[in-house]
N, C-alpha and C. Protein backbone atom coordinates (compact mmCIF):
# COMPACT_ATOMS: atom_id res chain seq x y z
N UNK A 1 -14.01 -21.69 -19.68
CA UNK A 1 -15.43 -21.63 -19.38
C UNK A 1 -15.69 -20.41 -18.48
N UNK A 2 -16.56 -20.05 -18.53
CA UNK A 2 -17.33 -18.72 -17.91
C UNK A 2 -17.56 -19.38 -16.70
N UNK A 3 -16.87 -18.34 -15.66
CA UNK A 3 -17.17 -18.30 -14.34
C UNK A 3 -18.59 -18.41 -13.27
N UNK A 4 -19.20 -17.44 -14.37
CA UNK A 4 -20.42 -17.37 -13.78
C UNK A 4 -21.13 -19.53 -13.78
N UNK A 5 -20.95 -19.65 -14.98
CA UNK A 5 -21.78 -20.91 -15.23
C UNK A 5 -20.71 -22.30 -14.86
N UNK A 6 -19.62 -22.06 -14.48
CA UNK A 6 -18.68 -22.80 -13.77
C UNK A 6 -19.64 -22.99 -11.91
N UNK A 7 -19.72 -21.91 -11.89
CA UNK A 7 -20.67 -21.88 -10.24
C UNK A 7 -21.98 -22.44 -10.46
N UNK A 8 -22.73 -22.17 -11.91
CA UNK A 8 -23.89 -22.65 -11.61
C UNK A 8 -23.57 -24.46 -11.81
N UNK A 9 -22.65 -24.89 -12.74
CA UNK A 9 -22.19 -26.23 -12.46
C UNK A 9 -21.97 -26.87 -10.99
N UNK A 10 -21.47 -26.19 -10.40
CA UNK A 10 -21.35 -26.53 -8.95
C UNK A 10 -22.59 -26.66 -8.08
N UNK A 11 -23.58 -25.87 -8.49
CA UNK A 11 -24.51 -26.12 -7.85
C UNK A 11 -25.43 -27.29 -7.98
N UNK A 12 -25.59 -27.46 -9.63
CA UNK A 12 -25.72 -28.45 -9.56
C UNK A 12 -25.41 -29.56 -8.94
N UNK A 13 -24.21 -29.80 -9.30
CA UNK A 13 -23.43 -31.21 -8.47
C UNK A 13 -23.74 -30.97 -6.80
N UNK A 14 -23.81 -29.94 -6.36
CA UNK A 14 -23.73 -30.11 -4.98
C UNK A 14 -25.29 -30.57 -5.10
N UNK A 15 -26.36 -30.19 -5.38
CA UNK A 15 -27.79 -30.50 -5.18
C UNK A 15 -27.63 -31.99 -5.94
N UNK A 16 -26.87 -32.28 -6.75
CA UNK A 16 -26.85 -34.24 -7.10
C UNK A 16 -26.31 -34.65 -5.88
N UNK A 17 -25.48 -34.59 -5.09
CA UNK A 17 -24.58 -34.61 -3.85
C UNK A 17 -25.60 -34.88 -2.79
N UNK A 18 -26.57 -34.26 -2.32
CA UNK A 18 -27.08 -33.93 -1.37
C UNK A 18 -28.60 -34.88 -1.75
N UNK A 19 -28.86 -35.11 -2.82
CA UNK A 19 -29.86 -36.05 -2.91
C UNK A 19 -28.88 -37.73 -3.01
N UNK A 20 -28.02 -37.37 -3.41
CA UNK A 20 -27.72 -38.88 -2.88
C UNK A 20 -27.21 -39.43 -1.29
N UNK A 21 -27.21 -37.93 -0.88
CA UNK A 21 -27.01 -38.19 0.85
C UNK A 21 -28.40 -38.49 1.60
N UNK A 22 -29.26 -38.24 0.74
CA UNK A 22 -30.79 -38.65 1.14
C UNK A 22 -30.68 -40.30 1.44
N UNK A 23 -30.42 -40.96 0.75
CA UNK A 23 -30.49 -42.55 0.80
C UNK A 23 -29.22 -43.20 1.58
N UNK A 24 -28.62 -42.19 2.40
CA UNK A 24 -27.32 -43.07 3.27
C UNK A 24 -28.10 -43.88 4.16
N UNK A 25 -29.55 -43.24 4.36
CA UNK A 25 -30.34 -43.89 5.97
C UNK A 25 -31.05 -44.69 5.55
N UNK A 26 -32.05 -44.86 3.96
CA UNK A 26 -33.20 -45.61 3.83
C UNK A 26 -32.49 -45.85 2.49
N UNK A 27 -32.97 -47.20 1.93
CA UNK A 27 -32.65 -47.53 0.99
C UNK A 27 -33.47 -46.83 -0.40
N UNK A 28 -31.99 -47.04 -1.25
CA UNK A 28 -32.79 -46.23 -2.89
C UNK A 28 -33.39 -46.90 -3.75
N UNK A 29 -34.73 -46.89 -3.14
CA UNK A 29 -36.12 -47.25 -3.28
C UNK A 29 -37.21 -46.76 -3.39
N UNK A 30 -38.02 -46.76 -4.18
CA UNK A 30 -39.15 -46.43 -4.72
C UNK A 30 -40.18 -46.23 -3.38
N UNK A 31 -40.34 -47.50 -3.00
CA UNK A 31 -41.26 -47.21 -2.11
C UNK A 31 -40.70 -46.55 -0.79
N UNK A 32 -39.53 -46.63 -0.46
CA UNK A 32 -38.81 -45.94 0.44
C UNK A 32 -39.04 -44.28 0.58
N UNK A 33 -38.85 -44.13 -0.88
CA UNK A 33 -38.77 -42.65 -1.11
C UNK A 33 -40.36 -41.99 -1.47
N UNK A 34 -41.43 -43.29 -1.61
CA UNK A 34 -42.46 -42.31 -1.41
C UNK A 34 -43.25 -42.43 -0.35
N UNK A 35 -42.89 -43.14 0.90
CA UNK A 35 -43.50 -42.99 1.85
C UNK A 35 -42.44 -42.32 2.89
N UNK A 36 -41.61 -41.41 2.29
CA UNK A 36 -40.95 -40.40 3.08
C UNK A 36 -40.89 -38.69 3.11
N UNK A 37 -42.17 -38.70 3.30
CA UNK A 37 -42.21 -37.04 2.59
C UNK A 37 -40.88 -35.81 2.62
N UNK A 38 -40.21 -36.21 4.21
CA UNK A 38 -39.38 -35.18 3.98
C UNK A 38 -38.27 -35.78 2.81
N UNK A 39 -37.67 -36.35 2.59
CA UNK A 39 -36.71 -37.19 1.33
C UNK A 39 -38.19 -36.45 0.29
N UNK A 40 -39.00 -36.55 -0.33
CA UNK A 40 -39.57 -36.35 -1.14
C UNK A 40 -39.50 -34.98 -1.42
N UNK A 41 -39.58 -33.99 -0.41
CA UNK A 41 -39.66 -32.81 -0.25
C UNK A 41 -37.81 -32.04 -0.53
N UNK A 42 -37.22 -33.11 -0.04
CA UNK A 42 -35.76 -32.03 0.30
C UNK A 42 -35.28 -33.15 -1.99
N UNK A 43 -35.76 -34.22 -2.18
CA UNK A 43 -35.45 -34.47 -3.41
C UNK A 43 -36.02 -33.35 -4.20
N UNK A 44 -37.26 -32.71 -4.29
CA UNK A 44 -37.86 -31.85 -5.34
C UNK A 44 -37.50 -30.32 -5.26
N UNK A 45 -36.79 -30.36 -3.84
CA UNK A 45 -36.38 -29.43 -3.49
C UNK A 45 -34.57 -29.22 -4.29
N UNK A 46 -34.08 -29.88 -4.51
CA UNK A 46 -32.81 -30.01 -5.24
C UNK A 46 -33.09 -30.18 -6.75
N UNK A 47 -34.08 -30.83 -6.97
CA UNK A 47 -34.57 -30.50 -8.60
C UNK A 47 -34.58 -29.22 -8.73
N UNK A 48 -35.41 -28.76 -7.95
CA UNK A 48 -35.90 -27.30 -8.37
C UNK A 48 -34.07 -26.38 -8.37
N UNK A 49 -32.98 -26.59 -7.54
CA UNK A 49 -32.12 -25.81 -7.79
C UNK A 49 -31.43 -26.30 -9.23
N UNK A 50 -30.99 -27.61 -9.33
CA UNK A 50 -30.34 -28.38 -10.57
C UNK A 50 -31.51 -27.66 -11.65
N UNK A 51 -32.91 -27.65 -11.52
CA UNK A 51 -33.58 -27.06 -12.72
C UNK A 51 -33.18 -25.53 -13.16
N UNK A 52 -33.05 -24.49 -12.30
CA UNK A 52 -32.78 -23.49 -12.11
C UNK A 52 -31.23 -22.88 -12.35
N UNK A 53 -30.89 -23.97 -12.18
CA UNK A 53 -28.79 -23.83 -12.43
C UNK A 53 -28.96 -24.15 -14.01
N UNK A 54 -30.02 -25.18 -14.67
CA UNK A 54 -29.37 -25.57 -16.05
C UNK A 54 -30.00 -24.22 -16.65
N UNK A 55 -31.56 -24.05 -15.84
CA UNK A 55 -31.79 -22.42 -16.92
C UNK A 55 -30.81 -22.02 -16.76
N UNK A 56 -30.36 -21.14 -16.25
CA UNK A 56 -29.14 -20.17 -16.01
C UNK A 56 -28.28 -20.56 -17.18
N UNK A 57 -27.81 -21.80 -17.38
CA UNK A 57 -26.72 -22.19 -18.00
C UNK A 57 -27.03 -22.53 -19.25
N UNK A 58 -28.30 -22.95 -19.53
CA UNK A 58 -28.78 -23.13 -21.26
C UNK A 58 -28.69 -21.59 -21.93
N UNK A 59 -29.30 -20.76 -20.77
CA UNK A 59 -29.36 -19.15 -21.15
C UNK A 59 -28.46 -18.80 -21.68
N UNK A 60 -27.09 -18.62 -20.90
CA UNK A 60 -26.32 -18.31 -21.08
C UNK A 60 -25.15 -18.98 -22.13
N UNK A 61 -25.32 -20.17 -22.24
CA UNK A 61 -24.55 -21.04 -23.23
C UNK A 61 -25.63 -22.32 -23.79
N UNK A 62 -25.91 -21.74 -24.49
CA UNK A 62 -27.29 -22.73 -25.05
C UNK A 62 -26.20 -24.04 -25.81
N UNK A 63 -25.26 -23.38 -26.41
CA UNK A 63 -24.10 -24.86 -26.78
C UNK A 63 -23.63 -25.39 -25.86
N UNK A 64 -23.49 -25.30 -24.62
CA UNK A 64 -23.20 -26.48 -23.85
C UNK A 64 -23.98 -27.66 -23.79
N UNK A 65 -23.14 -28.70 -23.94
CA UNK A 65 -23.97 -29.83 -23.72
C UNK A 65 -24.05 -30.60 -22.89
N UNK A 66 -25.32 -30.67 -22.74
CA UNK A 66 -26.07 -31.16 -20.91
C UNK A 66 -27.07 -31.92 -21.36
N UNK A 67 -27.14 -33.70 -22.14
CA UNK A 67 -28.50 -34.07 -22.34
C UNK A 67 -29.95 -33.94 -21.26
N UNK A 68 -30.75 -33.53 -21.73
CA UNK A 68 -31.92 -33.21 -20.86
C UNK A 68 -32.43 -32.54 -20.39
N UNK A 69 -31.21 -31.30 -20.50
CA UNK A 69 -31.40 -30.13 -19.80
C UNK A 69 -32.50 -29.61 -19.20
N UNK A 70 -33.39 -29.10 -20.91
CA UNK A 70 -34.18 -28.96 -21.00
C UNK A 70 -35.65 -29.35 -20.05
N UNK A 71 -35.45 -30.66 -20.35
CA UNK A 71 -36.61 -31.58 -20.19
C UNK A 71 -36.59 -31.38 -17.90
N UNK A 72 -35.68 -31.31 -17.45
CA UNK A 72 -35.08 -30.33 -16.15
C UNK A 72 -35.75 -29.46 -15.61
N UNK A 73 -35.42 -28.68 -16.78
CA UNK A 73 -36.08 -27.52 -16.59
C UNK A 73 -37.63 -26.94 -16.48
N UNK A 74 -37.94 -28.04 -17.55
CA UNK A 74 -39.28 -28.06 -17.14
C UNK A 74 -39.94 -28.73 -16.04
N UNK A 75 -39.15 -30.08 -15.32
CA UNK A 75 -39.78 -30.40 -14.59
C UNK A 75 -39.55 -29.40 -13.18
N UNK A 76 -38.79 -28.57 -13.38
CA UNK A 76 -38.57 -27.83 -12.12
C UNK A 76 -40.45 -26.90 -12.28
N UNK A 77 -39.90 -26.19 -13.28
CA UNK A 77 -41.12 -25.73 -13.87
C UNK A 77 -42.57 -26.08 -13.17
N UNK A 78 -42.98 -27.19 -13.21
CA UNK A 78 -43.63 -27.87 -13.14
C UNK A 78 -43.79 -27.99 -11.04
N UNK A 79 -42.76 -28.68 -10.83
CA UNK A 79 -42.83 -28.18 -9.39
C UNK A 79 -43.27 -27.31 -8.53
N UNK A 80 -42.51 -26.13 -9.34
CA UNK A 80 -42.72 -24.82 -8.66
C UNK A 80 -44.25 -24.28 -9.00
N UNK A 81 -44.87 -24.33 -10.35
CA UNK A 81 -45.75 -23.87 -10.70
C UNK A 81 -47.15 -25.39 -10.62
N UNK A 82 -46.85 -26.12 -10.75
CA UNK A 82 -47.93 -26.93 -10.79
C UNK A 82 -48.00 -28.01 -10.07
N UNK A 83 -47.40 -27.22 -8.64
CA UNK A 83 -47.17 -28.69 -7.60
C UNK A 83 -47.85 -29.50 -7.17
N UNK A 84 -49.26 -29.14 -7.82
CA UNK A 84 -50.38 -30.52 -7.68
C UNK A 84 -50.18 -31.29 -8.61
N UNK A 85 -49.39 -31.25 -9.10
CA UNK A 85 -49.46 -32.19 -10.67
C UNK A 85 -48.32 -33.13 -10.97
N UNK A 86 -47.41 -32.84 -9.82
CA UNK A 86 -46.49 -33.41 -9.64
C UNK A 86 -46.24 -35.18 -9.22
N UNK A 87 -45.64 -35.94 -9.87
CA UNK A 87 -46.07 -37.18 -10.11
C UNK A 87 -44.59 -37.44 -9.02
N UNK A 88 -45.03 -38.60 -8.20
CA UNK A 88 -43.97 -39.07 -7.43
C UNK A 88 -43.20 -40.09 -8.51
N UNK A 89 -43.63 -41.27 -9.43
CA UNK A 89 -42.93 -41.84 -10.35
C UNK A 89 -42.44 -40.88 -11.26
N UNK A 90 -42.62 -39.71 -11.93
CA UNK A 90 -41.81 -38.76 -12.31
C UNK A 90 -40.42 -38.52 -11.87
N UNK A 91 -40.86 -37.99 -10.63
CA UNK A 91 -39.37 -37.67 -9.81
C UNK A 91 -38.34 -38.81 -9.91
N UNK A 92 -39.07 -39.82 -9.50
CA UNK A 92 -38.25 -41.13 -8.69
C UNK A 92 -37.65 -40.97 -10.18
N UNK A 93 -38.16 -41.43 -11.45
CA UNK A 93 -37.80 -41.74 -12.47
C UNK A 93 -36.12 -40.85 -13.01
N UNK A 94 -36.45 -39.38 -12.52
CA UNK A 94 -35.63 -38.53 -12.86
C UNK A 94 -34.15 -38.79 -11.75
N UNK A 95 -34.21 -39.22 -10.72
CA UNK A 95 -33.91 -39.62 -9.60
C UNK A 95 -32.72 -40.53 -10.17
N UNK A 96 -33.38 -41.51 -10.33
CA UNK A 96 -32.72 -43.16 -10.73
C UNK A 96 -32.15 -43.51 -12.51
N UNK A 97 -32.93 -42.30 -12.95
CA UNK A 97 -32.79 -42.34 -14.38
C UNK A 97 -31.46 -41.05 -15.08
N UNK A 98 -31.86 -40.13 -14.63
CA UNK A 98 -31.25 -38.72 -15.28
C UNK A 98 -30.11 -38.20 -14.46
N UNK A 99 -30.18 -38.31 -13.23
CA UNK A 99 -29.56 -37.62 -12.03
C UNK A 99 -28.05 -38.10 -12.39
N UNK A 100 -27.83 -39.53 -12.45
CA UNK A 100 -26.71 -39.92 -12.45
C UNK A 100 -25.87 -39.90 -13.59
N UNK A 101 -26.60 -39.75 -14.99
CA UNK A 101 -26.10 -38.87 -16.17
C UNK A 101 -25.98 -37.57 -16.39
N UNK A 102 -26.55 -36.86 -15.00
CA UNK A 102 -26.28 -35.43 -15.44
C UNK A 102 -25.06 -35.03 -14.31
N UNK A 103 -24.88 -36.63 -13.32
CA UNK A 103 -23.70 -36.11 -12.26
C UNK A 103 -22.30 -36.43 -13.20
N UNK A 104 -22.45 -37.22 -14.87
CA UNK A 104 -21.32 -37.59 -15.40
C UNK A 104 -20.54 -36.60 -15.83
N UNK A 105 -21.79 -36.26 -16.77
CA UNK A 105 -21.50 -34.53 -17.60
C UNK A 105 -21.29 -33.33 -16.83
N UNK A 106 -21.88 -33.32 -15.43
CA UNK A 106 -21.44 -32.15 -14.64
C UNK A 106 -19.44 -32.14 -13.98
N UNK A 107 -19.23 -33.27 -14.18
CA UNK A 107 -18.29 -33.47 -13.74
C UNK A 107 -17.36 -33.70 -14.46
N UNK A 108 -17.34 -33.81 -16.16
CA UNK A 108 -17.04 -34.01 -17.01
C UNK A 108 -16.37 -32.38 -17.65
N UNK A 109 -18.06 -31.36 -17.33
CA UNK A 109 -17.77 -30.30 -17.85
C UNK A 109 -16.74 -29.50 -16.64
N UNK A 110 -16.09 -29.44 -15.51
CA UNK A 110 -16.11 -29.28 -14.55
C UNK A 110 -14.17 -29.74 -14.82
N UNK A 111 -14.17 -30.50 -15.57
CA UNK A 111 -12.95 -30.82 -15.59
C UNK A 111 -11.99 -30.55 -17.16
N UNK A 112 -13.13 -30.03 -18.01
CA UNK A 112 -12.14 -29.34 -18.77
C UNK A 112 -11.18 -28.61 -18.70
């Protein structure tokens, strides 16, 4: 595997890493996590790098396979560019839903 996108793998995982260090103090909870702006802020804030690591890495190896990638990418997208529009059940969803399938495959690809 290419070096370059070996690092952007890492980044990922470290930004999955660091949002699950969000919930060592408050429980991983919905309502927890939206009446905590900074957790809300430092979570969308690690989307936006995991969104930004899979561009990099779809770019560059569009055959790697990463379900969702995509769909990532846009929500980073979306963050960065349309941060009024940004849905807190979105996130959470991506959070509780995607995060922990994309920490399988990151770690999966990581160990070839």
């Amino acid at each position: 595997m290419d070096n370059e996108i070996k690092v952007w793998l890492y980044d990922v995982l470290n930004a999955i890493m660091e949002i699950d260090s969000f919930f060592i103090d408050i429980p991983k909870e919905f309502s927890s996590y939206k009446n905590d702006l900074r957790t809300k802020r430092a979570v969308e804030r690690n989307i936006e790098i995991i969104g930004e690591a899979l561009s990099r890495i779809i770019s560059k190896d569009p055959d790697l396979d990463i379900s969702n990638a995509r769909k990532i990418v846009d929500t980073r997208n979306r963050i960065i560019h349309g941060y009024d529009s940004v849905s807190d059940e979105i996130i959470w969803g991506i959070v509780v839903n995607h995060i922990p399938i994309l920490y399988t495959e990151i770690k999966d690809l990581l160990e070839e």
